[in-house]
Protein backbone atom coordinates (compact mmCIF):
# COMPACT_ATOMS: atom_id res chain seq x y z
CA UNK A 1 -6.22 -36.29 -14.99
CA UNK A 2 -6.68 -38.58 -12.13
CA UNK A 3 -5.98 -37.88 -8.57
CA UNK A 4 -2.73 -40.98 -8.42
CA UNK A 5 -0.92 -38.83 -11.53
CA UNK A 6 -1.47 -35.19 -9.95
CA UNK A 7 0.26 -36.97 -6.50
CA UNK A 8 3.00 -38.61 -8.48
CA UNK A 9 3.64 -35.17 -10.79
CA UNK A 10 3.86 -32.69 -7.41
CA UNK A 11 5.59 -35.37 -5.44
CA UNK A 12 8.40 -35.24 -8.69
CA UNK A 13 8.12 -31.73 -8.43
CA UNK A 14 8.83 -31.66 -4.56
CA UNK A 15 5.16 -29.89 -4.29
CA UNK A 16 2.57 -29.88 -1.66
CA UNK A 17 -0.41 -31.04 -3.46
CA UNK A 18 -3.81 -29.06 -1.81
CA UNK A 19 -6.98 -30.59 -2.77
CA UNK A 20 -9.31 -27.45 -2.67
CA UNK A 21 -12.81 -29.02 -1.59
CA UNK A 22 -14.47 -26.50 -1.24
CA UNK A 23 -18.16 -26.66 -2.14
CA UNK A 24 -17.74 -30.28 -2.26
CA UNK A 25 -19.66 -32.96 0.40
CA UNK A 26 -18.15 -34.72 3.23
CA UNK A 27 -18.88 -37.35 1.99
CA UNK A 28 -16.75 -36.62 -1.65
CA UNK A 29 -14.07 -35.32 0.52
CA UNK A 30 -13.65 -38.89 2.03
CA UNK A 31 -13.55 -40.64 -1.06
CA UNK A 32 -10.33 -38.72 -2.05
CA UNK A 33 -8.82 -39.18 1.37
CA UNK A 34 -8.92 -42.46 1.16
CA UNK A 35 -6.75 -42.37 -1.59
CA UNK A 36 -4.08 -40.73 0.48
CA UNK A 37 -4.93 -37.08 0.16
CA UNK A 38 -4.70 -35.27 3.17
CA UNK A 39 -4.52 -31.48 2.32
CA UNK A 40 -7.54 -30.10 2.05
CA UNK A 41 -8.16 -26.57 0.98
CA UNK A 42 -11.45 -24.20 2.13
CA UNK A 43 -12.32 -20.49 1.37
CA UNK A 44 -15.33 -20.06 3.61
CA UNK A 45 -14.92 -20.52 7.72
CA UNK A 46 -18.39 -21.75 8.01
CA UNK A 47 -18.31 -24.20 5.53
CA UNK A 48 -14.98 -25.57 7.16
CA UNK A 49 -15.63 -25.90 10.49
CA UNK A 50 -19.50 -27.48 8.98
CA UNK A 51 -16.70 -30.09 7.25
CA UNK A 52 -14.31 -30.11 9.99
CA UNK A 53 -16.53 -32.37 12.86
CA UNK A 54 -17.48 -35.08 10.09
CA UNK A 55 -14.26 -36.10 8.91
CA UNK A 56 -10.80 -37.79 9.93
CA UNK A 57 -8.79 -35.59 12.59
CA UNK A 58 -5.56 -36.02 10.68
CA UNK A 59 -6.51 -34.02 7.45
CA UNK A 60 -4.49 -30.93 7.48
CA UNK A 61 -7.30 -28.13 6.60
CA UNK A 62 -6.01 -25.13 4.50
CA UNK A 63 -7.47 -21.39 4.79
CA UNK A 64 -6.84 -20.51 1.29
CA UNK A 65 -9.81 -17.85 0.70
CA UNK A 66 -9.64 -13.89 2.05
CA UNK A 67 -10.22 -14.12 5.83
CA UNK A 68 -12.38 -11.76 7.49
CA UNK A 69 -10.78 -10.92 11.25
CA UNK A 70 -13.95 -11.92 13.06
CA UNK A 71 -14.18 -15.25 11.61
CA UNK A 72 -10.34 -16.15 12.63
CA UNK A 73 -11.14 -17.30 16.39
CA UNK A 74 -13.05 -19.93 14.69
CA UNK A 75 -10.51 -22.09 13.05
CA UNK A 76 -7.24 -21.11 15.21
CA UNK A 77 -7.75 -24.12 17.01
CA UNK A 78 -7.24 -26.26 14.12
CA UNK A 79 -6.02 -24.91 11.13
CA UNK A 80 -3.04 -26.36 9.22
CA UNK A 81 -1.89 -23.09 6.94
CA UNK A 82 -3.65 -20.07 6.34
CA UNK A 83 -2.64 -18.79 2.92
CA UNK A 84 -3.87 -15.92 3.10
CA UNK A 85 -2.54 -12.78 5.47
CA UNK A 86 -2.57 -9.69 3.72
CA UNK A 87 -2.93 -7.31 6.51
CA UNK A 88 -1.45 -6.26 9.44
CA UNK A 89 -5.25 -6.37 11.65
CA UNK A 90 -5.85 -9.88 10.34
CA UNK A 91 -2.10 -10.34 12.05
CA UNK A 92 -2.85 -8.74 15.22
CA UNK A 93 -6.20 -11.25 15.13
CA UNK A 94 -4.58 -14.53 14.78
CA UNK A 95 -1.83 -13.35 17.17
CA UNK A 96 -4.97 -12.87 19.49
CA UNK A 97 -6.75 -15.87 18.47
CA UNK A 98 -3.50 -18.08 18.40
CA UNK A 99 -2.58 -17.11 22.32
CA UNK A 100 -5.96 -17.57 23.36
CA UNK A 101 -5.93 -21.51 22.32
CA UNK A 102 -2.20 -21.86 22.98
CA UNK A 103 -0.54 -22.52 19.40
CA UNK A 104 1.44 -20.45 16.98
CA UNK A 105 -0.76 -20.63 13.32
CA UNK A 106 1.22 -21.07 10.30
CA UNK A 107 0.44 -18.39 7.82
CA UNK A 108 1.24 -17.73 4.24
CA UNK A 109 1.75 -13.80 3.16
CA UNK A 110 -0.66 -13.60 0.24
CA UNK A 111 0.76 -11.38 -2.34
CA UNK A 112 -1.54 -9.24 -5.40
CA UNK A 113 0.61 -10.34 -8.51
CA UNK A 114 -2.19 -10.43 -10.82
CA UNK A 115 -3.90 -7.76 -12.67
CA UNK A 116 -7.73 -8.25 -11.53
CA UNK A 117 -8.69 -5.65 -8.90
CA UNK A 118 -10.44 -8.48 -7.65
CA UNK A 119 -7.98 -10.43 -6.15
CA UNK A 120 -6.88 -9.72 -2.79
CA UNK A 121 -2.78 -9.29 -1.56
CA UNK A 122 -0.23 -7.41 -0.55
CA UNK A 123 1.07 -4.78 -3.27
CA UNK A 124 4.57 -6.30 -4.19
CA UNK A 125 5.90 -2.44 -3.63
CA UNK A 126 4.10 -2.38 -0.27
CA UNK A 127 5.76 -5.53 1.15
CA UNK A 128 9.01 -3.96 2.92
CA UNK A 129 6.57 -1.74 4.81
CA UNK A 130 4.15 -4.98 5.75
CA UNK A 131 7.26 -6.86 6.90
CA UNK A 132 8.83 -3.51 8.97
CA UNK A 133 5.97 -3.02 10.37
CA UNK A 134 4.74 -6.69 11.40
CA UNK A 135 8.47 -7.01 12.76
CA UNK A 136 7.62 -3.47 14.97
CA UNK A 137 4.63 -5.52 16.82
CA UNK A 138 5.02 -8.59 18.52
CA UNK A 139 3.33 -11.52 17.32
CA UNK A 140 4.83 -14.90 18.85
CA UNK A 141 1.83 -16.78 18.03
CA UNK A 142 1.91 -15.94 14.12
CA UNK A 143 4.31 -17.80 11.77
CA UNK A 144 5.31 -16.67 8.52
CA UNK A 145 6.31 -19.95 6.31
CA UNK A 146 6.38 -18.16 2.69
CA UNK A 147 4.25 -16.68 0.25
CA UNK A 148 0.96 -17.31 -1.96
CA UNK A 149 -0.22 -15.10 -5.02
CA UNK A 150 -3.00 -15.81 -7.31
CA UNK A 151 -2.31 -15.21 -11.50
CA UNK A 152 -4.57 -12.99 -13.96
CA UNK A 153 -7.21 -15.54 -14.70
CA UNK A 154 -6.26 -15.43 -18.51
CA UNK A 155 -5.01 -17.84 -21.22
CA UNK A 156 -1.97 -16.04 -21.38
CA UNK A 157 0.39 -18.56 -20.24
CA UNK A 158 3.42 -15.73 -20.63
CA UNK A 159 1.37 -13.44 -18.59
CA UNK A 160 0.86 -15.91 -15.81
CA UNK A 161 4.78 -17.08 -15.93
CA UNK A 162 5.70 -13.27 -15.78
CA UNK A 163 3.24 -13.18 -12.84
CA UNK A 164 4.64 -16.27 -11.17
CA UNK A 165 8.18 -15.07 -11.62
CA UNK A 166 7.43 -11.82 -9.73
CA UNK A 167 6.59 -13.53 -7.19
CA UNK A 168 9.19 -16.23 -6.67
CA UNK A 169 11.22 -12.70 -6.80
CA UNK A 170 9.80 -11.46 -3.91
CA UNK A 171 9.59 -14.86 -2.20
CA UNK A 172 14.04 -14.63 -2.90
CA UNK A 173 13.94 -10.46 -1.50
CA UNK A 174 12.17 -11.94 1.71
CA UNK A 175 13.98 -14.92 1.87
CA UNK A 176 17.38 -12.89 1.81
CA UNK A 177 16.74 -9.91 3.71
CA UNK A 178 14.58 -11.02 6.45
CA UNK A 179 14.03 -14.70 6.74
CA UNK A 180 17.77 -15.98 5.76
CA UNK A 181 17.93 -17.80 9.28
CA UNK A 182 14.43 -19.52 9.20
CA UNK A 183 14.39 -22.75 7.62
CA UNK A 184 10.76 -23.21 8.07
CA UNK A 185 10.20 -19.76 5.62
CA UNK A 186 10.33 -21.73 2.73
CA UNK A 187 6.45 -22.09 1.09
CA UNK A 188 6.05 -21.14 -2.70
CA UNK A 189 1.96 -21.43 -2.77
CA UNK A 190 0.75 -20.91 -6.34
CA UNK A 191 -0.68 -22.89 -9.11
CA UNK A 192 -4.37 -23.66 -9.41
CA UNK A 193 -5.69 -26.51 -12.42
CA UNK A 194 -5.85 -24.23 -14.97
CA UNK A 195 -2.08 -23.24 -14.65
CA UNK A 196 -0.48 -25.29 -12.00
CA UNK A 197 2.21 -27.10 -14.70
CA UNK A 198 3.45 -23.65 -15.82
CA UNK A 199 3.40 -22.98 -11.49
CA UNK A 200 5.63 -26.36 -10.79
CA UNK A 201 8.11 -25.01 -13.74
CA UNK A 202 8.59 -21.66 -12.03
CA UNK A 203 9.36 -22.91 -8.31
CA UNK A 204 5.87 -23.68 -6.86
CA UNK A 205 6.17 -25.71 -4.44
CA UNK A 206 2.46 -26.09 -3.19
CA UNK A 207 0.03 -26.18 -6.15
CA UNK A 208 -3.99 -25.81 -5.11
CA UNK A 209 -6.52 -27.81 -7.21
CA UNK A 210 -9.91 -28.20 -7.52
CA UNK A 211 -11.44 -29.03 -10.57
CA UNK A 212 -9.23 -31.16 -12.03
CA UNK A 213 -9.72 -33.41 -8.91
CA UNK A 214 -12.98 -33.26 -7.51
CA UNK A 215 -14.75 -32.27 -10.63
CA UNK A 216 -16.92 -29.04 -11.37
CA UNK A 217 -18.75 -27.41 -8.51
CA UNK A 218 -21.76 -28.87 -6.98
């Protein structure tokens, strides 16, 4: 699968396509850039802001990996999305962060649908309390757009639909009960290469891929 077809098949699909580069060079980076890719998609701060000063200012960098809150004030200046809120003192950071440089950051709430204990979220039951109680504080310079959730790494592909079904239901619950006035809550992030068609067939509307695009890992 070439980079032109996974373009045409999430433009069809009315899909953000995120090219996760991550461990990949600069230099690789441009290559697909210059064929009209310009989300990008990093899970380390150091190794994006490293990629950040060598390449075109209009690539929209995405925060896709767990964030630690010391590492925030680092990309706040810059960063496109962050995918990946899934606690209330990682708000309260890029709140901080986000006032300090003068910009509201667009963040994703990153919801634990799969079964691995090593994947990071929100607890699906937990998320009234998480919205309740980020509503209690104020936060002007943190935006909530939507949603991103990770699937059992498995070759289940009912197991990952089931997963990806929960959570376009709690992207609907949120949607409804607290975001019903806010066009700009609207981001279904999920998919990755190895299950990103059965992610566009759900509702994804922002897939994140790697392999199939840069290749495997350097």
């Amino acid at each position: 699968m070439n980079l032109e077809e996974l373009q045409k098949e999430s433009a069809k699909a009315g899909a953000t396509l995120v090219a996760v580069s991550k461990t990949h060079t600069p230099e690789r980076i441009l290559e697909i850039y210059e064929q009209g890719q310009r989300d990008f998609g990093e899970n380390k701060v150091q190794e994006l802001i490293d990629k950040v000063g060598e390449l075109p200012e209009d690539i929209r960098w995405h925060m896709i990996g767990h964030l630690q809150t010391n590492k925030v004030r680092f990309i706040a200046p810059f960063i496109s999305l962050i995918h990946s809120l899934d606690r209330i003192s990682l708000a309260k950071e890029i709140n901080k962060q986000g006032k300090r440089v003068g910009r509201i950051v667009p963040v994703l709430l990153q919801i634990k649908i799969a079964r691995e204990d090593s994947k990071f979220g929100i607890a699906p039951q937990e998320i009234d309390d998480f919205i309740s109680t980020f509503r209690s504080k104020d936060y002007p310079f943190v935006k909530i757009k939507g949603v991103m959730g990770m699937a059992t790494f498995t070759e289940n592909e009912d197991m990952i639909r089931a997963e990806f079904q929960t959570l376009e239901k709690i992207f609907e619950h949120l949607k409804n009960s607290y975001f019903a006035d806010d066009n700009e809550f609207e981001i279904r992030s999920y998919g990755m290469s190895s299950d990103y068609k059965i992610a566009l067939e759900t509702g994804s509307n922002m897939i994140r891929i790697g392999s199939l695009i840069f290749g495997a890992r350097s």
